[in-house]
Every structure is written in C-alpha cells, then in structure tokens.
PDB file of N, CA and C in Angstrom:
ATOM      1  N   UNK A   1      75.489 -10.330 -83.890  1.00  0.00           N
ATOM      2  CA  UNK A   1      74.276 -10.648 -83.164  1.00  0.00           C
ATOM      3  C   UNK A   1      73.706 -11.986 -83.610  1.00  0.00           C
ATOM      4  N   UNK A   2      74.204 -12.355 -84.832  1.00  0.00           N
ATOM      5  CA  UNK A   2      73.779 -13.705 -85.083  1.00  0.00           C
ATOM      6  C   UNK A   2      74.505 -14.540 -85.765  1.00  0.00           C
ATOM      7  N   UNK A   3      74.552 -15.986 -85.713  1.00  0.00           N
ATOM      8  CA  UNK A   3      75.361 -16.680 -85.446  1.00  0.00           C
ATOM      9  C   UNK A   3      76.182 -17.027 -87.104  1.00  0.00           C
ATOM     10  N   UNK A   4      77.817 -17.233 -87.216  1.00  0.00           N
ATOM     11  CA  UNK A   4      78.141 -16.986 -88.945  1.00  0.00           C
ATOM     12  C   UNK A   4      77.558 -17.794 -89.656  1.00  0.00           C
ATOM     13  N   UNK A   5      76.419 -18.898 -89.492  1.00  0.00           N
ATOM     14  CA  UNK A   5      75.927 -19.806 -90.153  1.00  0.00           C
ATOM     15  C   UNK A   5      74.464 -18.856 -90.445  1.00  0.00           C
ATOM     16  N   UNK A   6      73.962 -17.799 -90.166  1.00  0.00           N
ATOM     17  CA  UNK A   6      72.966 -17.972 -90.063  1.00  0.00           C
ATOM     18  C   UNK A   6      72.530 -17.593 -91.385  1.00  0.00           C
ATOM     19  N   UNK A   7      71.173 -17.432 -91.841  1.00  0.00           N
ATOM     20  CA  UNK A   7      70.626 -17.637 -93.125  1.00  0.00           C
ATOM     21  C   UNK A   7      70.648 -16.088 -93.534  1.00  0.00           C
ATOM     22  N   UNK A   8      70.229 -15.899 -94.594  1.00  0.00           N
ATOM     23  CA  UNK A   8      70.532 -14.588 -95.707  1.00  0.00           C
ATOM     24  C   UNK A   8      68.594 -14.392 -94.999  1.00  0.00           C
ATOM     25  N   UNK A   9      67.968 -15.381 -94.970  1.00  0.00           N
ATOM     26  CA  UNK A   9      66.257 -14.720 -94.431  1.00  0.00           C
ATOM     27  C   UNK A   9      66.349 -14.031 -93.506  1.00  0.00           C
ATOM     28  N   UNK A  10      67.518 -14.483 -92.263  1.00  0.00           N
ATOM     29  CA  UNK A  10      67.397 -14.213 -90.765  1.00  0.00           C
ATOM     30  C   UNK A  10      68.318 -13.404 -90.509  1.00  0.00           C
ATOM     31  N   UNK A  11      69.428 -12.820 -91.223  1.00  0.00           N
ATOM     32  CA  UNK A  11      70.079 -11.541 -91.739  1.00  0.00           C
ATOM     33  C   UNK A  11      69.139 -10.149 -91.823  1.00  0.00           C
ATOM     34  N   UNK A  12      68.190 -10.822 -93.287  1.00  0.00           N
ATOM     35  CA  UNK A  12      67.008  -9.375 -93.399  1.00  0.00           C
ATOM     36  C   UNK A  12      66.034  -9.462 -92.255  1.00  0.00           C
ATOM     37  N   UNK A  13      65.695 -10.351 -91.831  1.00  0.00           N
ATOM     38  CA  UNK A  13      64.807 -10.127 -90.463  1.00  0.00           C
ATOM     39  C   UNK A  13      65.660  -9.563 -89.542  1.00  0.00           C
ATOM     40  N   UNK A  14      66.427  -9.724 -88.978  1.00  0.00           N
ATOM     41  CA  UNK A  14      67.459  -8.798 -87.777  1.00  0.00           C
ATOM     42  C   UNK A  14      67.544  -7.141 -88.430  1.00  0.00           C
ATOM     43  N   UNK A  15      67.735  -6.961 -89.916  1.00  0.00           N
ATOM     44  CA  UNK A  15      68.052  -5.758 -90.533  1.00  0.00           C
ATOM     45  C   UNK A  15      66.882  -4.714 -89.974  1.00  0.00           C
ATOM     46  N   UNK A  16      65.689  -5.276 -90.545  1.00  0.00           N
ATOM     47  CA  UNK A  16      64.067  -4.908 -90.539  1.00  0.00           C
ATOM     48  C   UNK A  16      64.143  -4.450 -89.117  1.00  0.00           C
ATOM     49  N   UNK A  17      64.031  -5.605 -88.223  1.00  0.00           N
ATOM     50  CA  UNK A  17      64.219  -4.908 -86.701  1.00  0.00           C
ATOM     51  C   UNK A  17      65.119  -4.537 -86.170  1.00  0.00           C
ATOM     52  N   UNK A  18      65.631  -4.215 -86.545  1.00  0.00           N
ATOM     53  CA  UNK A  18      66.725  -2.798 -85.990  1.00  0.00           C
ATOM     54  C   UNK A  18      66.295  -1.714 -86.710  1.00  0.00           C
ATOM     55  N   UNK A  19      65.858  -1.757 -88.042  1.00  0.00           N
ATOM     56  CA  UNK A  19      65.596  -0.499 -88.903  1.00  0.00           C
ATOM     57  C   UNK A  19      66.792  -0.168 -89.662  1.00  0.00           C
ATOM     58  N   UNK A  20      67.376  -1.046 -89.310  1.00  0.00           N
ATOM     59  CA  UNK A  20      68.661  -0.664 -91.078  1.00  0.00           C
ATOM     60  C   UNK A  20      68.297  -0.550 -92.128  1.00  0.00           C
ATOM     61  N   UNK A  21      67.196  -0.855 -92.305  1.00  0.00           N
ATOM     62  CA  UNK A  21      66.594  -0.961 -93.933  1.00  0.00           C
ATOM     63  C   UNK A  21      66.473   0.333 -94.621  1.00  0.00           C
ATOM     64  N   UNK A  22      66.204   1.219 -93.826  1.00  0.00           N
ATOM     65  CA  UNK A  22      65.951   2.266 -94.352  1.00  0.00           C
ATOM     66  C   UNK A  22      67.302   3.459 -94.698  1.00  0.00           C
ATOM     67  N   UNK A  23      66.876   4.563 -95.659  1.00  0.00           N
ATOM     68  CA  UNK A  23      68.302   5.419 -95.834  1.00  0.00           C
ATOM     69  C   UNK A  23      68.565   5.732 -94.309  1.00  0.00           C
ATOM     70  N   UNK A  24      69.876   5.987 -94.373  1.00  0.00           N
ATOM     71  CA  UNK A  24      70.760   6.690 -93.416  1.00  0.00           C
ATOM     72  C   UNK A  24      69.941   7.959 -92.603  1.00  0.00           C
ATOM     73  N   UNK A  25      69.748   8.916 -93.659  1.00  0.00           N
ATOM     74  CA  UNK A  25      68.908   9.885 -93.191  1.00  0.00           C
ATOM     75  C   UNK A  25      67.317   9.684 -92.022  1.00  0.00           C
ATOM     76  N   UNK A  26      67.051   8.461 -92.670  1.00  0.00           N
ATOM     77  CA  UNK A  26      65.664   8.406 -91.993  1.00  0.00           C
ATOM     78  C   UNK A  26      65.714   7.562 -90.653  1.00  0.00           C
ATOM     79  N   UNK A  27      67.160   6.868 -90.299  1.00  0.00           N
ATOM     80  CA  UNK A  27      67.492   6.683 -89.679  1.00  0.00           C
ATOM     81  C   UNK A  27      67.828   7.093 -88.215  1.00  0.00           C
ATOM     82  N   UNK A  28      68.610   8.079 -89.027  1.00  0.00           N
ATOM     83  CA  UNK A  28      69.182   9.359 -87.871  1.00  0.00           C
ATOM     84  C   UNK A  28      67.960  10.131 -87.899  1.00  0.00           C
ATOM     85  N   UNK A  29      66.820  10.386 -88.398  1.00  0.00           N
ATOM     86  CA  UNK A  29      66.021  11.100 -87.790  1.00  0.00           C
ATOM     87  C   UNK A  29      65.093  10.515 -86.657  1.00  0.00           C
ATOM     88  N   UNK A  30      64.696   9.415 -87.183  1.00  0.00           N
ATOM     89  CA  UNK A  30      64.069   8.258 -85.865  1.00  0.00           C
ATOM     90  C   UNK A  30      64.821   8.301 -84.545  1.00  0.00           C
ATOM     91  N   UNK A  31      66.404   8.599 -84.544  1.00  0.00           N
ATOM     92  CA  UNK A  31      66.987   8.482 -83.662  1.00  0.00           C
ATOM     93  C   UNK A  31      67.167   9.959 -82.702  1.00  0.00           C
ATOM     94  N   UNK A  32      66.981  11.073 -83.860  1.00  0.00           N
ATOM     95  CA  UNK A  32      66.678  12.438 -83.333  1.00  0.00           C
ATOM     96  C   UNK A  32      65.765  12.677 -82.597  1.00  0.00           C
ATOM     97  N   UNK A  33      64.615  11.767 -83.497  1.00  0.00           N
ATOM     98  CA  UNK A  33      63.087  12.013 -82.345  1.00  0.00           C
ATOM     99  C   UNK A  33      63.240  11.335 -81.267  1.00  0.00           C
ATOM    100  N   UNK A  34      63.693  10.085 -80.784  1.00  0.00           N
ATOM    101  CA  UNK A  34      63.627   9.528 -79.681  1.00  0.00           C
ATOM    102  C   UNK A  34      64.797  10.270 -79.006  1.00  0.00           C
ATOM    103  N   UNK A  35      66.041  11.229 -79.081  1.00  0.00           N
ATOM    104  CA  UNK A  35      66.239  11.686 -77.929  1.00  0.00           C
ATOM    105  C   UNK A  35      65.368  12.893 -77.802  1.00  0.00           C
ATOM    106  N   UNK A  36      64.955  13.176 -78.382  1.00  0.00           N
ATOM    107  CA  UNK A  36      63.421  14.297 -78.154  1.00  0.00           C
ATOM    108  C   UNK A  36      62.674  13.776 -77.245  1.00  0.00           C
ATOM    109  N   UNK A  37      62.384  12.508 -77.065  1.00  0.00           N
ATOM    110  CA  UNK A  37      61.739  11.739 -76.295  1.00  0.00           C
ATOM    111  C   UNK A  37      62.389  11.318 -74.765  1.00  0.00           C
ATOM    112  N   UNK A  38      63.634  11.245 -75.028  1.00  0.00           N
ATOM    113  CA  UNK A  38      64.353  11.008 -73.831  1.00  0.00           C
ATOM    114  C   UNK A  38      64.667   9.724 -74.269  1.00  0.00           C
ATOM    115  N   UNK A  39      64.254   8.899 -75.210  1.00  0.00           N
ATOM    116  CA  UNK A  39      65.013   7.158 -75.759  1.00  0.00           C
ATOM    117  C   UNK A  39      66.069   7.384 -76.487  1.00  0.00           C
ATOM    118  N   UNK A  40      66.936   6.838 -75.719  1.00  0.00           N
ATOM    119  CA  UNK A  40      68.390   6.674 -76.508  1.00  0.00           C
ATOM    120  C   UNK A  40      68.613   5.392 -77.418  1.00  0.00           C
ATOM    121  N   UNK A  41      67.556   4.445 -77.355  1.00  0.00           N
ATOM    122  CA  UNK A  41      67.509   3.367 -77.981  1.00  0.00           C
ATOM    123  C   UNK A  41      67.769   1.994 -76.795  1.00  0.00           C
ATOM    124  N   UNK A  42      68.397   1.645 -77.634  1.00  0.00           N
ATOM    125  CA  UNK A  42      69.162  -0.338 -76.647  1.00  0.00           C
ATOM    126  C   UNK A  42      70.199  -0.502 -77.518  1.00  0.00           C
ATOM    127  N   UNK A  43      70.875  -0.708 -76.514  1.00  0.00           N
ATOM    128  CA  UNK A  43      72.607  -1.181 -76.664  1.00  0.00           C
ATOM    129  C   UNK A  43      72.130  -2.461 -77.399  1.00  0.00           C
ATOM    130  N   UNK A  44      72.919  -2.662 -78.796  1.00  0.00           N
ATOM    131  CA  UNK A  44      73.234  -3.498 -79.397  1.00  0.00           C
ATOM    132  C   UNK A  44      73.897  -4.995 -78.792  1.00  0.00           C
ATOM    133  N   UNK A  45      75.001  -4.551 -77.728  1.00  0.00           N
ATOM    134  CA  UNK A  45      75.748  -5.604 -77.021  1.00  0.00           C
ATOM    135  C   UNK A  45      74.854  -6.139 -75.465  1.00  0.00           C
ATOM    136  N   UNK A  46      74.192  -5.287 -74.692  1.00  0.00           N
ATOM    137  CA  UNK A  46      73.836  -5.420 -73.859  1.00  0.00           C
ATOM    138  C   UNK A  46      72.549  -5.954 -73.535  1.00  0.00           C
ATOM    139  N   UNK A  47      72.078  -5.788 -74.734  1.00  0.00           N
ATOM    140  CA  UNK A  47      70.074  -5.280 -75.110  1.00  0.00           C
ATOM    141  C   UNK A  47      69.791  -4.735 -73.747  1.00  0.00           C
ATOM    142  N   UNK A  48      69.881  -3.578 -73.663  1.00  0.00           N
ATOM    143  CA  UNK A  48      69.195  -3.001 -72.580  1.00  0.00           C
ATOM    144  C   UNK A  48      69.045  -1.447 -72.909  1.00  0.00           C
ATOM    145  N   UNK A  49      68.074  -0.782 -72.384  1.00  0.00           N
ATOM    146  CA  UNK A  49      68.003   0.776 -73.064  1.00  0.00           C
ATOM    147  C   UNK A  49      69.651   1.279 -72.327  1.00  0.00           C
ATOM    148  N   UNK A  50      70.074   2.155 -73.633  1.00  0.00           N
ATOM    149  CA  UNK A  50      70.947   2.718 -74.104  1.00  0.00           C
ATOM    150  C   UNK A  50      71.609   4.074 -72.651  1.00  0.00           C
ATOM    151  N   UNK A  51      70.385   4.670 -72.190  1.00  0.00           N
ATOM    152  CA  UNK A  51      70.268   6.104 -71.301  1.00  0.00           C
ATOM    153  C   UNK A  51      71.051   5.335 -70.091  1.00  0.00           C
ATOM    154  N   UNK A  52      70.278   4.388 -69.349  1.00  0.00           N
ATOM    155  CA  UNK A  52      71.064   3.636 -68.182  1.00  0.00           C
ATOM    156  C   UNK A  52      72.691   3.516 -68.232  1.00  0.00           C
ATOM    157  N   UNK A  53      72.969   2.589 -69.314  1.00  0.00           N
ATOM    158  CA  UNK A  53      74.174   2.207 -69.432  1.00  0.00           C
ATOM    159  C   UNK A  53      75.427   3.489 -69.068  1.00  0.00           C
ATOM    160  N   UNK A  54      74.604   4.335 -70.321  1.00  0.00           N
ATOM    161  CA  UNK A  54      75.334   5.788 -70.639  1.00  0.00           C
ATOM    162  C   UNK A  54      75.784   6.143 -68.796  1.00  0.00           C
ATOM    163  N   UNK A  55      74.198   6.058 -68.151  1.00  0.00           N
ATOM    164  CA  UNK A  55      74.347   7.061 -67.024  1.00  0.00           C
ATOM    165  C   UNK A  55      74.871   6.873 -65.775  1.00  0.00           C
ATOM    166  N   UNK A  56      75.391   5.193 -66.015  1.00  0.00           N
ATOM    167  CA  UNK A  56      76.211   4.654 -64.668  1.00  0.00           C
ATOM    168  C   UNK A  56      77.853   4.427 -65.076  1.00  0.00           C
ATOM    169  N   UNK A  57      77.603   4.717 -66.575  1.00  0.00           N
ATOM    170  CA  UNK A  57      79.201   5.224 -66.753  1.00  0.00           C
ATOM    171  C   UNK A  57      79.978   6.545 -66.606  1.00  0.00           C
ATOM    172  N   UNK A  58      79.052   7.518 -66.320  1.00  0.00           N
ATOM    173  CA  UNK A  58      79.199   9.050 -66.346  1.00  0.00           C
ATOM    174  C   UNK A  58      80.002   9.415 -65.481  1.00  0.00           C
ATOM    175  N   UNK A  59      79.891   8.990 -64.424  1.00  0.00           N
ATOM    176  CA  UNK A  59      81.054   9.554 -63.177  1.00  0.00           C
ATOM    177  C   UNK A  59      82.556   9.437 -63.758  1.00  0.00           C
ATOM    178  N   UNK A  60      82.591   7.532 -64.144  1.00  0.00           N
ATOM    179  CA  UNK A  60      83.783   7.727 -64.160  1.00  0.00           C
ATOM    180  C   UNK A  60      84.278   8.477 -65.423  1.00  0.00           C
ATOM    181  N   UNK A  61      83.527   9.153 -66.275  1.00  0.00           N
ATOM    182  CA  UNK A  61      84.194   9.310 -67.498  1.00  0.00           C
ATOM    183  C   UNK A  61      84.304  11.026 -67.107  1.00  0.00           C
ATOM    184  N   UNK A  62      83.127  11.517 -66.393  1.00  0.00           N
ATOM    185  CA  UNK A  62      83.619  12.894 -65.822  1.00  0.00           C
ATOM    186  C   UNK A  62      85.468  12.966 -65.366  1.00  0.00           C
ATOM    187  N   UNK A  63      85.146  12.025 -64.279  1.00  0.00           N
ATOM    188  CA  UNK A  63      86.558  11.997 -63.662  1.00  0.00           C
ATOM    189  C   UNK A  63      87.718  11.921 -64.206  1.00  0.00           C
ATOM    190  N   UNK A  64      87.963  10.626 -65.499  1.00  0.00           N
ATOM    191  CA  UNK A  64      88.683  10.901 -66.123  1.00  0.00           C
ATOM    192  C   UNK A  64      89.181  12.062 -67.109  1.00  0.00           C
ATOM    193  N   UNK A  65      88.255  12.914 -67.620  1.00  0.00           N
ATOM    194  CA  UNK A  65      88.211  14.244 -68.139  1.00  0.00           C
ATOM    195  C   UNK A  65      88.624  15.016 -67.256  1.00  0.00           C
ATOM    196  N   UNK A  66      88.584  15.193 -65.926  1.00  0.00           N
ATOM    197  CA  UNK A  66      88.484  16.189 -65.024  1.00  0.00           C
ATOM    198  C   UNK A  66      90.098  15.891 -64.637  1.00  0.00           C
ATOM    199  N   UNK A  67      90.832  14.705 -64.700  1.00  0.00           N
ATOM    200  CA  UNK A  67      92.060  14.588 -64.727  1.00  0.00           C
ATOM    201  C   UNK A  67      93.186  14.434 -65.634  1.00  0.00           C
ATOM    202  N   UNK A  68      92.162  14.525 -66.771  1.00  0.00           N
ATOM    203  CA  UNK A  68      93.031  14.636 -68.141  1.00  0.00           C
ATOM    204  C   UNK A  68      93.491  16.371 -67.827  1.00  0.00           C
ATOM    205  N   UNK A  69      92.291  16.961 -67.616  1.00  0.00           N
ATOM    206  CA  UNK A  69      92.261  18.901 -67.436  1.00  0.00           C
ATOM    207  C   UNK A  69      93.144  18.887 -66.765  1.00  0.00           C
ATOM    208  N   UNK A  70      93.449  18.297 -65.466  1.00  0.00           N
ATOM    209  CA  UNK A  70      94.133  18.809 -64.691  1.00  0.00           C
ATOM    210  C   UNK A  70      95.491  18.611 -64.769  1.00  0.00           C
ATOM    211  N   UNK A  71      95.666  17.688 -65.612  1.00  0.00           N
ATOM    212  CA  UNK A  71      97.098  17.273 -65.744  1.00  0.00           C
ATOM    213  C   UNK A  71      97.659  18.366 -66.980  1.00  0.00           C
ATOM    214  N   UNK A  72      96.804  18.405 -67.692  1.00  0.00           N
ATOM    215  CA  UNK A  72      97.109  19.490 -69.177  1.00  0.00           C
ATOM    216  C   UNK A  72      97.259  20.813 -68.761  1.00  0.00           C
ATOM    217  N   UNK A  73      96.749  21.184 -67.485  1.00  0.00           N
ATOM    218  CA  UNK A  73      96.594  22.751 -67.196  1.00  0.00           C
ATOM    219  C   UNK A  73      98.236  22.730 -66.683  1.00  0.00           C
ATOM    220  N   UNK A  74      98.014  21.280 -65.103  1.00  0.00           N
ATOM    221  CA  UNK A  74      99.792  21.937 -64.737  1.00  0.00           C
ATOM    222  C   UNK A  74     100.454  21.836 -65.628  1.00  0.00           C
ATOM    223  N   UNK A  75     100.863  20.740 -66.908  1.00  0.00           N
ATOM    224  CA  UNK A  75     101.881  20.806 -67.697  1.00  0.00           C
ATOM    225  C   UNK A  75     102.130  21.819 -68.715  1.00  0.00           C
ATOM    226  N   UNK A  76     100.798  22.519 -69.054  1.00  0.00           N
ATOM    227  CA  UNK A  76     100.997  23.569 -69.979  1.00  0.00           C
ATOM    228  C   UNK A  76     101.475  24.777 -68.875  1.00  0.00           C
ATOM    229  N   UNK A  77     100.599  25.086 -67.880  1.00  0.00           N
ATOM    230  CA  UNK A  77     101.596  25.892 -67.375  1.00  0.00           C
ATOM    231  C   UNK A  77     103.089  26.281 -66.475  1.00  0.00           C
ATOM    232  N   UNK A  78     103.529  25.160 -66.585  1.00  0.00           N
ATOM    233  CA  UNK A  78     105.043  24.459 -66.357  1.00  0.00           C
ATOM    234  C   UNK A  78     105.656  24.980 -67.129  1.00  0.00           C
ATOM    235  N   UNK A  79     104.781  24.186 -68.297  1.00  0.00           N
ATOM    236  CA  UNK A  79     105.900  24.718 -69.643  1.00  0.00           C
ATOM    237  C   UNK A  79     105.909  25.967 -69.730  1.00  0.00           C
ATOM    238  N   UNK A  80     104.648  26.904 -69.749  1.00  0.00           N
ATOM    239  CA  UNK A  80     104.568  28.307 -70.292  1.00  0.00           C
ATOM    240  C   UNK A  80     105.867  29.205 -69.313  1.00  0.00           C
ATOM    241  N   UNK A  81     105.797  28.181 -67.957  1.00  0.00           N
ATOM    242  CA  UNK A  81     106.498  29.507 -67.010  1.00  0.00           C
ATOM    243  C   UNK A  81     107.999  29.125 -67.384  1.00  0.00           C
ATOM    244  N   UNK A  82     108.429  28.093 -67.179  1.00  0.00           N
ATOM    245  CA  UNK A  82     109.619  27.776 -67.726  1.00  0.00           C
ATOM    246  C   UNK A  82     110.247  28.514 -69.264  1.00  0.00           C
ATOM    247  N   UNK A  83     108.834  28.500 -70.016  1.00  0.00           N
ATOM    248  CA  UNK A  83     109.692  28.857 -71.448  1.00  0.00           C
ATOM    249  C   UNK A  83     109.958  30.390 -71.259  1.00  0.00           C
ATOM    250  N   UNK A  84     109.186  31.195 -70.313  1.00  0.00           N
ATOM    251  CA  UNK A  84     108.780  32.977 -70.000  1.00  0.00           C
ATOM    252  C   UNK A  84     110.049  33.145 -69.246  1.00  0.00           C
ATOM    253  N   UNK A  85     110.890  32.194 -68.341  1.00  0.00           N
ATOM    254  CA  UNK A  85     111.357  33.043 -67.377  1.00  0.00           C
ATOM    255  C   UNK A  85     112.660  32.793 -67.833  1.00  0.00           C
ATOM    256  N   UNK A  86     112.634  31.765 -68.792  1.00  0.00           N
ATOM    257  CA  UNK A  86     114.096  30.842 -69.115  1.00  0.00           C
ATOM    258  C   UNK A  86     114.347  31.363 -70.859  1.00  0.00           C
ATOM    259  N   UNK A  87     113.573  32.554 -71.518  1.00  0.00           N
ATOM    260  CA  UNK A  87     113.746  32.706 -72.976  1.00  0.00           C
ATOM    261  C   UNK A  87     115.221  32.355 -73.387  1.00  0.00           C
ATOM    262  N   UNK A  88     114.879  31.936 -74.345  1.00  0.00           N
ATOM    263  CA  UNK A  88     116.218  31.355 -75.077  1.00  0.00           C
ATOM    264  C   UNK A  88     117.079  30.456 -75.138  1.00  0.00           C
ATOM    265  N   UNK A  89     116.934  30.097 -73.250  1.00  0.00           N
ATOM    266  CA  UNK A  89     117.582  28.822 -72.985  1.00  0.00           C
ATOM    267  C   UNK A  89     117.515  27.481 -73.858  1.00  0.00           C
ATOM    268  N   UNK A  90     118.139  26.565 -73.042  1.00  0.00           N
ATOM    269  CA  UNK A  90     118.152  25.374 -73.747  1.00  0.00           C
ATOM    270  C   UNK A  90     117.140  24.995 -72.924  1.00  0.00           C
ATOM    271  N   UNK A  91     116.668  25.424 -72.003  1.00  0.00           N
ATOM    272  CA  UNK A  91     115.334  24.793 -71.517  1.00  0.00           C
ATOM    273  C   UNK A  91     114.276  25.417 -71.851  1.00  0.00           C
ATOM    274  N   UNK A  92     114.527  26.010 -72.538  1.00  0.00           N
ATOM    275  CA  UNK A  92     113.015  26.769 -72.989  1.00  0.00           C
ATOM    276  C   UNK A  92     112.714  25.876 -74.660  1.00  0.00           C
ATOM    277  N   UNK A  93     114.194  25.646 -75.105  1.00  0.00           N
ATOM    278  CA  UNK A  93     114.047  24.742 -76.554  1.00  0.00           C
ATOM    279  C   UNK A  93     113.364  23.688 -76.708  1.00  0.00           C
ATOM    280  N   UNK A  94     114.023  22.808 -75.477  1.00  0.00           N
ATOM    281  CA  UNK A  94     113.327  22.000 -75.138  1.00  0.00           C
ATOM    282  C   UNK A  94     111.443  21.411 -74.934  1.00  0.00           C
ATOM    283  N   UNK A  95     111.186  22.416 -74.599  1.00  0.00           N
ATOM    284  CA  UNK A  95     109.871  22.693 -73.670  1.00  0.00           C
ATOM    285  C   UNK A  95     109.184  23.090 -74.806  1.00  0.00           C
ATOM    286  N   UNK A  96     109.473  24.000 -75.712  1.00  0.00           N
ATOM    287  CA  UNK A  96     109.051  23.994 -76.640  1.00  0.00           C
ATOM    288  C   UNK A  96     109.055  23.134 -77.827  1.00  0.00           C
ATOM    289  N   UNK A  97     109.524  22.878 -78.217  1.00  0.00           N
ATOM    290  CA  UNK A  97     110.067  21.154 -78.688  1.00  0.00           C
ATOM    291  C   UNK A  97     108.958  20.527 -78.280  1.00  0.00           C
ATOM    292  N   UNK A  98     108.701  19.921 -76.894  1.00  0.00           N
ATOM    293  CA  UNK A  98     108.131  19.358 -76.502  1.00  0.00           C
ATOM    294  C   UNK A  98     106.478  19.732 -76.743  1.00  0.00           C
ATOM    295  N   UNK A  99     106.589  21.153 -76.695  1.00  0.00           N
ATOM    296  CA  UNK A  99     104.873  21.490 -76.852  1.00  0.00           C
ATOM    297  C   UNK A  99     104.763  21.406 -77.970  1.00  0.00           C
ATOM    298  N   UNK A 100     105.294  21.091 -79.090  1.00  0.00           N
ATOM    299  CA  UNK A 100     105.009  21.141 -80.266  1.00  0.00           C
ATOM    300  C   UNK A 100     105.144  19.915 -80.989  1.00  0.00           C
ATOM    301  N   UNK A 101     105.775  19.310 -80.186  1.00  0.00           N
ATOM    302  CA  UNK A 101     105.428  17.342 -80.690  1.00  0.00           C
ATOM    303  C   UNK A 101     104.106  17.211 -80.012  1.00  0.00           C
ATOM    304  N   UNK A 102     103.692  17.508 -79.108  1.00  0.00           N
ATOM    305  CA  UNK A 102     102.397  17.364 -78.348  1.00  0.00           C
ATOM    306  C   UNK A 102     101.492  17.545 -79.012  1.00  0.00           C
ATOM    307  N   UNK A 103     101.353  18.668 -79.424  1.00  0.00           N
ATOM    308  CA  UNK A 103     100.321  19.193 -80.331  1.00  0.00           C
ATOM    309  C   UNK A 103     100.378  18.510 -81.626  1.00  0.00           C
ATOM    310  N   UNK A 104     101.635  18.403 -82.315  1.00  0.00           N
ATOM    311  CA  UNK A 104     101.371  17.793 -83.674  1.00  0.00           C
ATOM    312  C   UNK A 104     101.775  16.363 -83.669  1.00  0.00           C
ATOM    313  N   UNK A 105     101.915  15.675 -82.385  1.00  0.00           N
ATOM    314  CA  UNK A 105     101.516  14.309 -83.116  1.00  0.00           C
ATOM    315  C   UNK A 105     100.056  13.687 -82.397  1.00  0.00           C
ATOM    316  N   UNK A 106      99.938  12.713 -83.547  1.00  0.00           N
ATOM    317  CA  UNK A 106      98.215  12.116 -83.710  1.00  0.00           C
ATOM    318  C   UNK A 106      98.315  11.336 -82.438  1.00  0.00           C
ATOM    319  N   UNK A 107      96.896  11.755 -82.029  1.00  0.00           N
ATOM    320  CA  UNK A 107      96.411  10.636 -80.304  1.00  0.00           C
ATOM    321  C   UNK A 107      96.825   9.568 -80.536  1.00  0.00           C
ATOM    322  N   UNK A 108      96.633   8.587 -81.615  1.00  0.00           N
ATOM    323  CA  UNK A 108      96.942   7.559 -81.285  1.00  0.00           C
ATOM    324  C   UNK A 108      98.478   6.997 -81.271  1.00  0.00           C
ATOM    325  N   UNK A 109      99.721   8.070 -81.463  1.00  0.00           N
ATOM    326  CA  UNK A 109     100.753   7.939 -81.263  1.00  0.00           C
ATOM    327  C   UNK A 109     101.131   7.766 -80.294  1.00  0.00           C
ATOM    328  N   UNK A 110     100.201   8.958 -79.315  1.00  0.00           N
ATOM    329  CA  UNK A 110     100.420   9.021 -77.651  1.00  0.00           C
ATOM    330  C   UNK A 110     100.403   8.170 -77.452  1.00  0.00           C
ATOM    331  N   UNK A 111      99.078   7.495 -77.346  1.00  0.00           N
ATOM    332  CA  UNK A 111      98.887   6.484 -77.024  1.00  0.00           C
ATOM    333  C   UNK A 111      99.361   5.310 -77.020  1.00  0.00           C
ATOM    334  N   UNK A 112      99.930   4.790 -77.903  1.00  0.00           N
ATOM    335  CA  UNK A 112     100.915   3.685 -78.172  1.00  0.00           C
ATOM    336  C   UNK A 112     102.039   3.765 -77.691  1.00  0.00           C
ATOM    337  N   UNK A 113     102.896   4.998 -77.233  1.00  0.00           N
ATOM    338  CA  UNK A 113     104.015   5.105 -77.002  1.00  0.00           C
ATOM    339  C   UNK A 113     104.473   4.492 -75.425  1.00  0.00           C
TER     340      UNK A 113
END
C-alpha cells in the first residue's frame, strides 16, 4: 500500500490506521463486532467496503461450486456403479485406484497436473 521508499514514520501511520497495532485478538474481535453490524470492513486492494465486492462475486462462485458438485456426484457415482457391478475386475481396480489417488493426493497436485 505504500511505496518501498517509504519512511519507517509512514509505515506506523498506515499500521495505526488499519489497526494492526493492536494484539491479534483485539483485532479479530473489532472485526467480529462489525460483522454483527453488517461491516465487513474495505478491501485492502480496492478501498472499497468489503460486503459489495464479496456480493457481486457470489453468483459466480455459487456456480462454480454447484459444478464442482455436479461433476463429483456423476464421477463418484460412475465409479461406485462400475466398481458394484464389475467386483473384482480389472475395472473395478482401476476405479478404485483411481478413487483413492483422488482422495489422497493434495489439491494442489490436482491442480498443477
């Protein structure tokens, strides 16, 4: 938020107004009461209250959830019917195999891959 030259004074003045100064705890409670309030604060990057931003991103992030579900439901139950009707097979090894790298490797493996 401010520029790499700027002074060690104008560091603690930015700190002060934001309220970093204070413990952690008393922090997050200031921040408890204002969603008590309905203030989510102001975006750091945007300066603009925090609730807006959140609430014109919501659709699409529903949607994407709502197609993450839907993709996880058919593939898990693909797999489930395949592994039920096919026991023992080599396609059931497979499938299982597969559900079980799924599950045990870390998101951000997926992700990269």
């Amino acid at each position: 938020m401010l520029p790499p030259n700027a002074s060690i004074a104008e560091i603690a003045q930015l700190r002060q107004q934001l309220g970093l100064t204070a413990p952690i705890y008393v922090q997050y409670t200031v921040f408890l009461r204002g969603i008590g309030r309905g203030d989510f604060g102001e975006s750091l990057y945007f300066r603009q209250p925090a609730l807006p931003l959140v609430m014109a991103r919501l659709p699409t992030s529903v949607e994407l959830a709502l197609t993450a579900l839907a993709v996880s439901i058919v593939t898990g139950m693909s797999a489930g019917v395949i592994s039920a009707t096919r026991r023992g097979s080599l396609m059931d090894e497979v499938t299982m195999v597969a559900a079980l790298l799924g599950q045990a490797m870390p998101p951000f493996w997926l992700v990269s891959c």
